[in-house]
Protein backbone atom coordinates (compact mmCIF):
# COMPACT_ATOMS: atom_id res chain seq x y z
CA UNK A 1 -9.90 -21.29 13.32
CA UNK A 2 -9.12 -22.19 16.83
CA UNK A 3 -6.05 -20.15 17.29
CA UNK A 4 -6.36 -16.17 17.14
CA UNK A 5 -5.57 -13.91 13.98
CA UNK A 6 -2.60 -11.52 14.49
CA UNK A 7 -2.28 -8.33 13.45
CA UNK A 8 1.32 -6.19 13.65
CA UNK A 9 0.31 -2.43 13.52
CA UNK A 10 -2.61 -0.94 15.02
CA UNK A 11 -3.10 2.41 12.64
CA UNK A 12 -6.12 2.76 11.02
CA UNK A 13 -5.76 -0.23 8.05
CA UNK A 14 -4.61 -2.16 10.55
CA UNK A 15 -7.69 -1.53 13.15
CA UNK A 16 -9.92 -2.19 9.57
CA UNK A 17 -8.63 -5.39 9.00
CA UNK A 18 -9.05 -6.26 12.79
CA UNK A 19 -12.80 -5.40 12.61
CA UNK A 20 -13.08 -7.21 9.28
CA UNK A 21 -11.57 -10.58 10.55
CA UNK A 22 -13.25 -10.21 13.80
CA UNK A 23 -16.49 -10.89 11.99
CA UNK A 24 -15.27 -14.52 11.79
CA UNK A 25 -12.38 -15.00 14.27
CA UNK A 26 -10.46 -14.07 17.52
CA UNK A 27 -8.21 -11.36 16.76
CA UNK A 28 -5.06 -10.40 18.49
CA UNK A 29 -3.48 -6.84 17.94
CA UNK A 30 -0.31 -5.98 18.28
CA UNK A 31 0.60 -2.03 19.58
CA UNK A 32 4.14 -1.03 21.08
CA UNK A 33 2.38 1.61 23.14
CA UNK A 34 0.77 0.15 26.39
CA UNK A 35 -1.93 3.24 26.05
CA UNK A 36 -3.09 1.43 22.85
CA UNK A 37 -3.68 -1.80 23.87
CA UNK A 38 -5.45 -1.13 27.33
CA UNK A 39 -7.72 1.23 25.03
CA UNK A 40 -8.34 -1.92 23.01
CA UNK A 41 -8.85 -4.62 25.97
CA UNK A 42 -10.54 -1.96 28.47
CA UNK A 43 -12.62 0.33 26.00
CA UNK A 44 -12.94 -1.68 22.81
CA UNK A 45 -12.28 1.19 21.16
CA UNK A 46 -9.49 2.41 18.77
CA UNK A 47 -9.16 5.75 16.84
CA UNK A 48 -13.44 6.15 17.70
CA UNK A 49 -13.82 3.15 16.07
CA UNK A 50 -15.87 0.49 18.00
CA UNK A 51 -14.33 -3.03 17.75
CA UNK A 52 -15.91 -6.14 18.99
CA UNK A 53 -15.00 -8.35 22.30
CA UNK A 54 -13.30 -10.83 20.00
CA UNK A 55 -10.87 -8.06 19.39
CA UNK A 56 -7.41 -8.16 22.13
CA UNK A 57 -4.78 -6.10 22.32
CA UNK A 58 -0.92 -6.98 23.16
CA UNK A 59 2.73 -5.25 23.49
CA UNK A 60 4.06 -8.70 23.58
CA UNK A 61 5.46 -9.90 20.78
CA UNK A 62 6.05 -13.44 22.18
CA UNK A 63 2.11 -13.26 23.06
CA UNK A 64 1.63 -12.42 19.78
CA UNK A 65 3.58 -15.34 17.59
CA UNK A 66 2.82 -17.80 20.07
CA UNK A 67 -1.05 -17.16 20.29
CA UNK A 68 -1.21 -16.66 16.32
CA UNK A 69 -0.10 -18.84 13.24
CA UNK A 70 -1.45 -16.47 10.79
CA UNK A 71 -0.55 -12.74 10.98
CA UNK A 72 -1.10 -9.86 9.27
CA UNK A 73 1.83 -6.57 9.09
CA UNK A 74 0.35 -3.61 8.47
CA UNK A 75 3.31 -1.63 9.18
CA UNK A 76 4.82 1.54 6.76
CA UNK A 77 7.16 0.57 4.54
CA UNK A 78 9.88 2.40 5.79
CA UNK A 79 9.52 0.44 9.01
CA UNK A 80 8.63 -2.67 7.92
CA UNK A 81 12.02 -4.31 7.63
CA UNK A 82 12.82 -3.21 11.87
CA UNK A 83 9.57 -4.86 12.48
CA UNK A 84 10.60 -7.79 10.67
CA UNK A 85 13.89 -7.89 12.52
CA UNK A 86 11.97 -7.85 15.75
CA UNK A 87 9.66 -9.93 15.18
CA UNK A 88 12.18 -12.56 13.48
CA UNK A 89 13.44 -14.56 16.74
CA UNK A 90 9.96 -15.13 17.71
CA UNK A 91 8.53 -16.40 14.07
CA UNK A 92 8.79 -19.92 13.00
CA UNK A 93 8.83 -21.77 9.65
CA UNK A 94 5.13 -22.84 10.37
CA UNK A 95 3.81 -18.85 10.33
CA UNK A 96 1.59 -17.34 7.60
CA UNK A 97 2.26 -13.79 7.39
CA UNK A 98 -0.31 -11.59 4.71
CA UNK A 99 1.11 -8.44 4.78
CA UNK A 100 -1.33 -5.09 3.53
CA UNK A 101 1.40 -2.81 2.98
CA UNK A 102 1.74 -1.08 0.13
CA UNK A 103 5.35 0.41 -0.28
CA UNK A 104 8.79 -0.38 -1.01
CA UNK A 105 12.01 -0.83 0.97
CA UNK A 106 15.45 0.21 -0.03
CA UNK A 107 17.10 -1.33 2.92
CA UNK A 108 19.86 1.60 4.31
CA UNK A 109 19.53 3.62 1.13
CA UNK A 110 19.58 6.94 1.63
CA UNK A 111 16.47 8.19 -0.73
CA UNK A 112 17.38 12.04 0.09
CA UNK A 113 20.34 10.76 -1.87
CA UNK A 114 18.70 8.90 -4.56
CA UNK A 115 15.96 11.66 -5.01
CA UNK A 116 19.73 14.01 -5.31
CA UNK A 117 21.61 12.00 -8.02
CA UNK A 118 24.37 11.43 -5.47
CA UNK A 119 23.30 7.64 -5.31
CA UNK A 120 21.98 5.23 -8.16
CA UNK A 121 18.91 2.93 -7.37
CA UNK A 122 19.22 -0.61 -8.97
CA UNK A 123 17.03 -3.22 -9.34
CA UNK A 124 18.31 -5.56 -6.79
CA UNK A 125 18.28 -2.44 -4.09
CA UNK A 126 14.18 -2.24 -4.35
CA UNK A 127 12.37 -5.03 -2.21
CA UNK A 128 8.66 -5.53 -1.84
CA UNK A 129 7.52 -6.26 1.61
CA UNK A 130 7.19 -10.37 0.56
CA UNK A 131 10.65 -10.05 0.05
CA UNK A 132 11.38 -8.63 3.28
CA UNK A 133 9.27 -10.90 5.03
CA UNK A 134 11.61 -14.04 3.20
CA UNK A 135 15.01 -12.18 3.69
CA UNK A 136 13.94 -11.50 7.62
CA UNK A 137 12.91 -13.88 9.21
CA UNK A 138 12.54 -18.26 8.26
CA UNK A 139 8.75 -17.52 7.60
CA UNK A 140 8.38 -19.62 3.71
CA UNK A 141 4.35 -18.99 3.28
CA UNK A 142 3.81 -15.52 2.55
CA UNK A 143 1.13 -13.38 0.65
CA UNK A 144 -0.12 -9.47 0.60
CA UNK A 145 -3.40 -8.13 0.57
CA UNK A 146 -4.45 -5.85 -1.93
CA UNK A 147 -7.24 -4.30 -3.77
CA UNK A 148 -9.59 -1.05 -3.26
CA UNK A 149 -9.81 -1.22 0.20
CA UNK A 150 -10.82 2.80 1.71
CA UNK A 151 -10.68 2.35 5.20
CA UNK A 152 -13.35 4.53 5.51
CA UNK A 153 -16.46 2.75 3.65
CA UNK A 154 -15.19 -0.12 5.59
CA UNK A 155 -15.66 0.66 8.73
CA UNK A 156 -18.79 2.37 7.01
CA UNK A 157 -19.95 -1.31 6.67
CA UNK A 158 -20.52 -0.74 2.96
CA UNK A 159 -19.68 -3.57 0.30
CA UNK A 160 -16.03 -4.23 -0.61
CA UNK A 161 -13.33 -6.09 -1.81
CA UNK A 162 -9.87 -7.17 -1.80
CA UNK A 163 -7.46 -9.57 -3.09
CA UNK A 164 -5.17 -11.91 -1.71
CA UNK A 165 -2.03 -13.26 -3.39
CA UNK A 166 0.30 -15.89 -2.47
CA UNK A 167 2.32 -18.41 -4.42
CA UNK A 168 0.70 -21.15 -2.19
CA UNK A 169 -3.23 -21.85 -2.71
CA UNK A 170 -3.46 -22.41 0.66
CA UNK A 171 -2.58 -19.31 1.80
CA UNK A 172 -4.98 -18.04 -0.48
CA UNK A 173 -8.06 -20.41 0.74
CA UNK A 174 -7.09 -19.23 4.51
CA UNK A 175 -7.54 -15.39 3.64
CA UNK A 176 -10.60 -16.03 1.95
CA UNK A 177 -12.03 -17.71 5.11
CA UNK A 178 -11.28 -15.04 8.12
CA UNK A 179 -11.86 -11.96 5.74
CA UNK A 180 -14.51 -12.94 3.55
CA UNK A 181 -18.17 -11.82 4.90
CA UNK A 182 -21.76 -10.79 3.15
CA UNK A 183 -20.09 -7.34 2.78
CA UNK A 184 -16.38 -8.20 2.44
CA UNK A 185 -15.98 -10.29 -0.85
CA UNK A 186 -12.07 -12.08 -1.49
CA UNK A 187 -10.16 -13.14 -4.60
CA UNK A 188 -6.88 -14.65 -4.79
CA UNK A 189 -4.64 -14.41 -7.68
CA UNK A 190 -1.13 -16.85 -7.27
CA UNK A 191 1.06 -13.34 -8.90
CA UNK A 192 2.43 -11.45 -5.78
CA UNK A 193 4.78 -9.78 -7.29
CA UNK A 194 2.36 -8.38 -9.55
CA UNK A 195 -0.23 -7.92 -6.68
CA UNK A 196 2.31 -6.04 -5.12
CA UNK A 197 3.58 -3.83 -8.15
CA UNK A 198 -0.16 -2.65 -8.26
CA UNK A 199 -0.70 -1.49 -4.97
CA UNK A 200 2.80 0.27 -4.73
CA UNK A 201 2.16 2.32 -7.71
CA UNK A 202 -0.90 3.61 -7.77
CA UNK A 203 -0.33 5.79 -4.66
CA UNK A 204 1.85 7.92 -7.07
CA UNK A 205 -1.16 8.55 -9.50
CA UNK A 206 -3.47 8.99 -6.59
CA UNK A 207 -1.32 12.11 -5.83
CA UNK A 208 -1.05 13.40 -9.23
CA UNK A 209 -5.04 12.93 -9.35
CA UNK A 210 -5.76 14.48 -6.24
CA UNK A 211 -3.44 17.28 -7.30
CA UNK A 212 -5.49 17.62 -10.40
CA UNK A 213 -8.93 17.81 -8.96
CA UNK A 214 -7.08 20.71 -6.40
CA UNK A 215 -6.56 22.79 -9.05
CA UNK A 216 -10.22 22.55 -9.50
CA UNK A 217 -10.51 20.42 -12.60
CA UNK A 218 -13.41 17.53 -13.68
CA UNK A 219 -13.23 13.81 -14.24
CA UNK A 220 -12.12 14.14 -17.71
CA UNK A 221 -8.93 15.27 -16.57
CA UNK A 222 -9.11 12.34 -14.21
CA UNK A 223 -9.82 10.01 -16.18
CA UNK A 224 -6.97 10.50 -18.66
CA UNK A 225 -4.66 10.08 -16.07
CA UNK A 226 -5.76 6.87 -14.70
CA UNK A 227 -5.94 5.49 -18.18
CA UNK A 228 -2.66 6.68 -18.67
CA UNK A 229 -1.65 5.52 -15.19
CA UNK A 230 -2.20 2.39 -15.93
CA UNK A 231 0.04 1.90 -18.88
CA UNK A 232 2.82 3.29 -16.85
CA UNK A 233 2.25 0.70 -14.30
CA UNK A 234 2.02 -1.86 -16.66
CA UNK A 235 5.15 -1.11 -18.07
CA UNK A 236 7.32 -0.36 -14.48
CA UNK A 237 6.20 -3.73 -13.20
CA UNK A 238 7.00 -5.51 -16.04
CA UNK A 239 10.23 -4.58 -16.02
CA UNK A 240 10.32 -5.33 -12.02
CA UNK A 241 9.16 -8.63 -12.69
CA UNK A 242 5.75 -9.02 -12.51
CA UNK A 243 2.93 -10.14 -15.51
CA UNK A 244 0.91 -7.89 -17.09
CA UNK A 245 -2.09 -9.14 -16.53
CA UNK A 246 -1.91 -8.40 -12.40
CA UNK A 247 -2.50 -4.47 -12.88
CA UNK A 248 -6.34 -5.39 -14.68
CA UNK A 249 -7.13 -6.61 -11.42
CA UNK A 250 -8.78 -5.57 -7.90
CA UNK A 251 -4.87 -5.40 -7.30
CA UNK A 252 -4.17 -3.12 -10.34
CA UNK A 253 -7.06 -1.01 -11.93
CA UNK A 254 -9.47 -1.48 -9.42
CA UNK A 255 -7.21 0.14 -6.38
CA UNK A 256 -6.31 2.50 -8.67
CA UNK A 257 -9.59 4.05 -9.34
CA UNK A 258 -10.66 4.09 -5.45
CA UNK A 259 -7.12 5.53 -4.88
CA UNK A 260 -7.50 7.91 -7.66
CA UNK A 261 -10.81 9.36 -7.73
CA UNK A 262 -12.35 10.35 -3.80
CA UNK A 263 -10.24 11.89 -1.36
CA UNK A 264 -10.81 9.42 1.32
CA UNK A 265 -7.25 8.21 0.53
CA UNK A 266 -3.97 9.60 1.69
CA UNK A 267 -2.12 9.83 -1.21
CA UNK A 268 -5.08 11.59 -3.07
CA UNK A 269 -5.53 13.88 0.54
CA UNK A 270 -1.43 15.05 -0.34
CA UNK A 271 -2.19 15.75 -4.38
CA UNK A 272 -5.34 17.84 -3.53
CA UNK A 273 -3.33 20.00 -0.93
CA UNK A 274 -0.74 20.43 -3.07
CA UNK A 275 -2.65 21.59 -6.45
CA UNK A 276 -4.49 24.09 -3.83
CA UNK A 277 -0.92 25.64 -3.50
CA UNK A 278 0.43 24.02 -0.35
CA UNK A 279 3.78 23.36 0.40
CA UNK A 280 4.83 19.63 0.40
CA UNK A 281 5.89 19.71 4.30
CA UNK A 282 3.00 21.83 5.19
CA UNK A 283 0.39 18.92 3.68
CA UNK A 284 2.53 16.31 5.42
CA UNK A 285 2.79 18.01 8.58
CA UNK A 286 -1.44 17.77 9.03
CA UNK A 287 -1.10 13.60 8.66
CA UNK A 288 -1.07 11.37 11.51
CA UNK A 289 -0.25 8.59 9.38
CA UNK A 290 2.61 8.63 6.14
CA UNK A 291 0.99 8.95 2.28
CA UNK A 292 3.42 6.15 0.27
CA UNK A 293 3.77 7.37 -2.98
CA UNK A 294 5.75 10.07 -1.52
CA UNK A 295 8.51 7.78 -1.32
CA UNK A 296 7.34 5.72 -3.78
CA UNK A 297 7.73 8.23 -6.74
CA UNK A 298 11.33 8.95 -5.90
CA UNK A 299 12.13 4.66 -6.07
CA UNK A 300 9.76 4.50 -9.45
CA UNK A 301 11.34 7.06 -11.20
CA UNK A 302 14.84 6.11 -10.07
CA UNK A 303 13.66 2.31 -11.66
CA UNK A 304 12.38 3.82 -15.07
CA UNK A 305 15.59 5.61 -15.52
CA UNK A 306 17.17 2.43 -15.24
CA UNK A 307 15.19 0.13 -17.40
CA UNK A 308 15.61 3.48 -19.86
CA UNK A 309 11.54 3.40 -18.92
CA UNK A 310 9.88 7.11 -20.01
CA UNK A 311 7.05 7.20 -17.44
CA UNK A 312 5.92 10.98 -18.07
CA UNK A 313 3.28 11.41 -14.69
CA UNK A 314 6.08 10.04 -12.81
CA UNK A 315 9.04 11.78 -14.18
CA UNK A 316 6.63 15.47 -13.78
CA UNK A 317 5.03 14.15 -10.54
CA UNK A 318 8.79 13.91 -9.01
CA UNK A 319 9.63 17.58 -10.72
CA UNK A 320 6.17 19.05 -9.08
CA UNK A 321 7.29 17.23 -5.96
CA UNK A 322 10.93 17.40 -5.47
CA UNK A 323 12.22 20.23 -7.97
CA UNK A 324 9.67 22.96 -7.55
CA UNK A 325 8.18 22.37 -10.84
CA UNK A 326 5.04 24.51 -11.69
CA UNK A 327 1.46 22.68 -11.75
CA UNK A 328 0.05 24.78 -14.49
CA UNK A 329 3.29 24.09 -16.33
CA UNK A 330 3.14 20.36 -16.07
CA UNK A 331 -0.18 20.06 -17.07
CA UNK A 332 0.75 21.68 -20.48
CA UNK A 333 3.68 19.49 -20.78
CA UNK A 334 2.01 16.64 -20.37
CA UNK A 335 -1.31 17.57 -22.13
CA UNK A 336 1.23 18.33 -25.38
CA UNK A 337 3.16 15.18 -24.80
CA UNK A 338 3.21 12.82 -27.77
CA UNK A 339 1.98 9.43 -27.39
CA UNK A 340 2.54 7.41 -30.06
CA UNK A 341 -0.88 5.55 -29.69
CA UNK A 342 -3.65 4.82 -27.08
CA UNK A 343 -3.16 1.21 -26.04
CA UNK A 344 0.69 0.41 -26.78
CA UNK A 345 1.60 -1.38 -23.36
CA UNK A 346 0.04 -5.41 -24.00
């Protein structure tokens, strides 16, 4: 492409994809703190990682829309829809935004209220960032990126994958071209919704797996989880609107098990510390950058209750979270809960 690729959000997914897309293209990054992008123009550096001279950084978001027609947020969740609302009088109808955030927004909902009882959680409250991106701002072509993406091996340079999903093809074909590399392979998939369902939810098992493997259990116990994982998934996003199919893809299943199984991700770094017997505030205190499924296992549980949905990891995840719950406890409740049979979700 002749124009730069934008990225909103310079943490460390954010930095990833900008070293990824560099490999093809000009890159502009977008930082609100000055300190950020001078150590990006001036050092060509960013949290020790080295990034290429095709790499710029800006605190101007009119630089930034006017420079780029394809963009990437990589913003949390709970701060995605004020970036949106910033970023909204400079965006026109002709943008591509593929947004790599994997959380949920609630809009002014109180979730200390939710996670209470005091306030009920519908449906039509819960947003995916696709949907914020559409409600925001006049932006019409819109996708996420998804998949097993570890920051980490990335910027490692070792082989990986993703997924991009958009209900326009083109969209699609234009991800595939600036990301795609010899080490960096791309599929597209036209379900969003379901792309987005995947990636949401398994940062709640990637806690309850990393809380397993702190208590200093195997992969057995790990691997009943994720299998069981993924029929709760299945059945959540269903109900949210999305196919089945989605969650037995890189956007599903396969960031579940990357998620799920090393600690190289947040959400699993928050389950380990926890089944080592550390308090909740302690683990989050240490992190320099939020774990989702914190806030994501308050909005999922809050949805199954509604759909009248009995997601069991979620429902004792929240209790071990929220209510104090003992670990040992929950394991033998859900080790003694009875499924009616293995496969009962297609």
């Amino acid at each position: 492409m002749a124009k730069k690729i934008g990225i909103i959000g310079s943490g460390k997914f954010g930095t990833t994809i900008a070293k990824l897309l560099s490999e093809n293209v000009d890159v502009l990054l977008y930082s609100r703190r000055q300190e950020v992008t001078d150590e990006i123009n001036h050092h060509h550096h960013l949290f020790g990682i080295a990034l290429s001279e095709r790499v710029f950084g800006t605190s101007d978001k009119e630089e930034l829309t006017r420079e780029c027609d394809l963009i990437f947020p990589v913003v949390p969740s709970a701060f995605f829809r004020k970036m949106m609302k910033d970023f909204a009088p400079y965006l026109k109808p002709h943008h591509i935004l593929i947004h790599a955030t994997k959380g949920l927004d609630v809009g002014d909902i109180d979730l200390e209220k939710v996670k209470s009882g005091e306030i009920t959680l519908l449906p039509k409250d819960v947003k995916t960032m696709s949907e914020v991106i559409e409600e925001e701002s006049v932006v019409v072509r819109v996708a996420c990126m998804s998949g097993p993406n570890l920051s980490a091996e990335i910027l490692a340079g070792e082989p990986a994958a993703s997924v991009i999903a958009s209900g326009f093809q083109e969209v699609i074909d234009l991800g595939k071209s600036v990301l795609q590399s010899n080490v960096f392979r791309v599929y597209g998939t036209r379900d969003l919704k379901g792309a987005e369902w995947g990636g949401v939810l398994k940062n709640c098992y990637a806690i309850a797996s990393g809380m397993i493997f702190g208590m200093g259990f195997g992969y057995n116990m790990r691997a009943v989880l994720i299998a069981r994982a993924i029929s709760e998934m299945v059945r959540l996003g269903h109900a949210m609107g999305s196919n089945k199919k989605a969650f037995f893809g890189m956007a599903g299943i396969g960031d579940l098990i990357a998620t799920a199984s090393v600690n190289k991700s947040r959400n699993f770094f928050v389950g380990e510390h926890l089944g080592k017997g550390e308090k909740l505030e302690d683990v989050l205190a240490k992190m320099k950058e939020p774990a989702e499924g914190i806030r994501t296992v308050i909005i999922a549980r809050a949805m199954a209750r509604h759909f009248n949905l009995y997601l069991p990891i979620v429902e004792i995840l929240f209790k071990i979270l929220y209510e104090n719950m003992d670990k040992q406890e929950a394991l033998i409740y859900l080790m003694n809960y009875e499924y009616t049979e293995d496969v009962d979700f297609i």
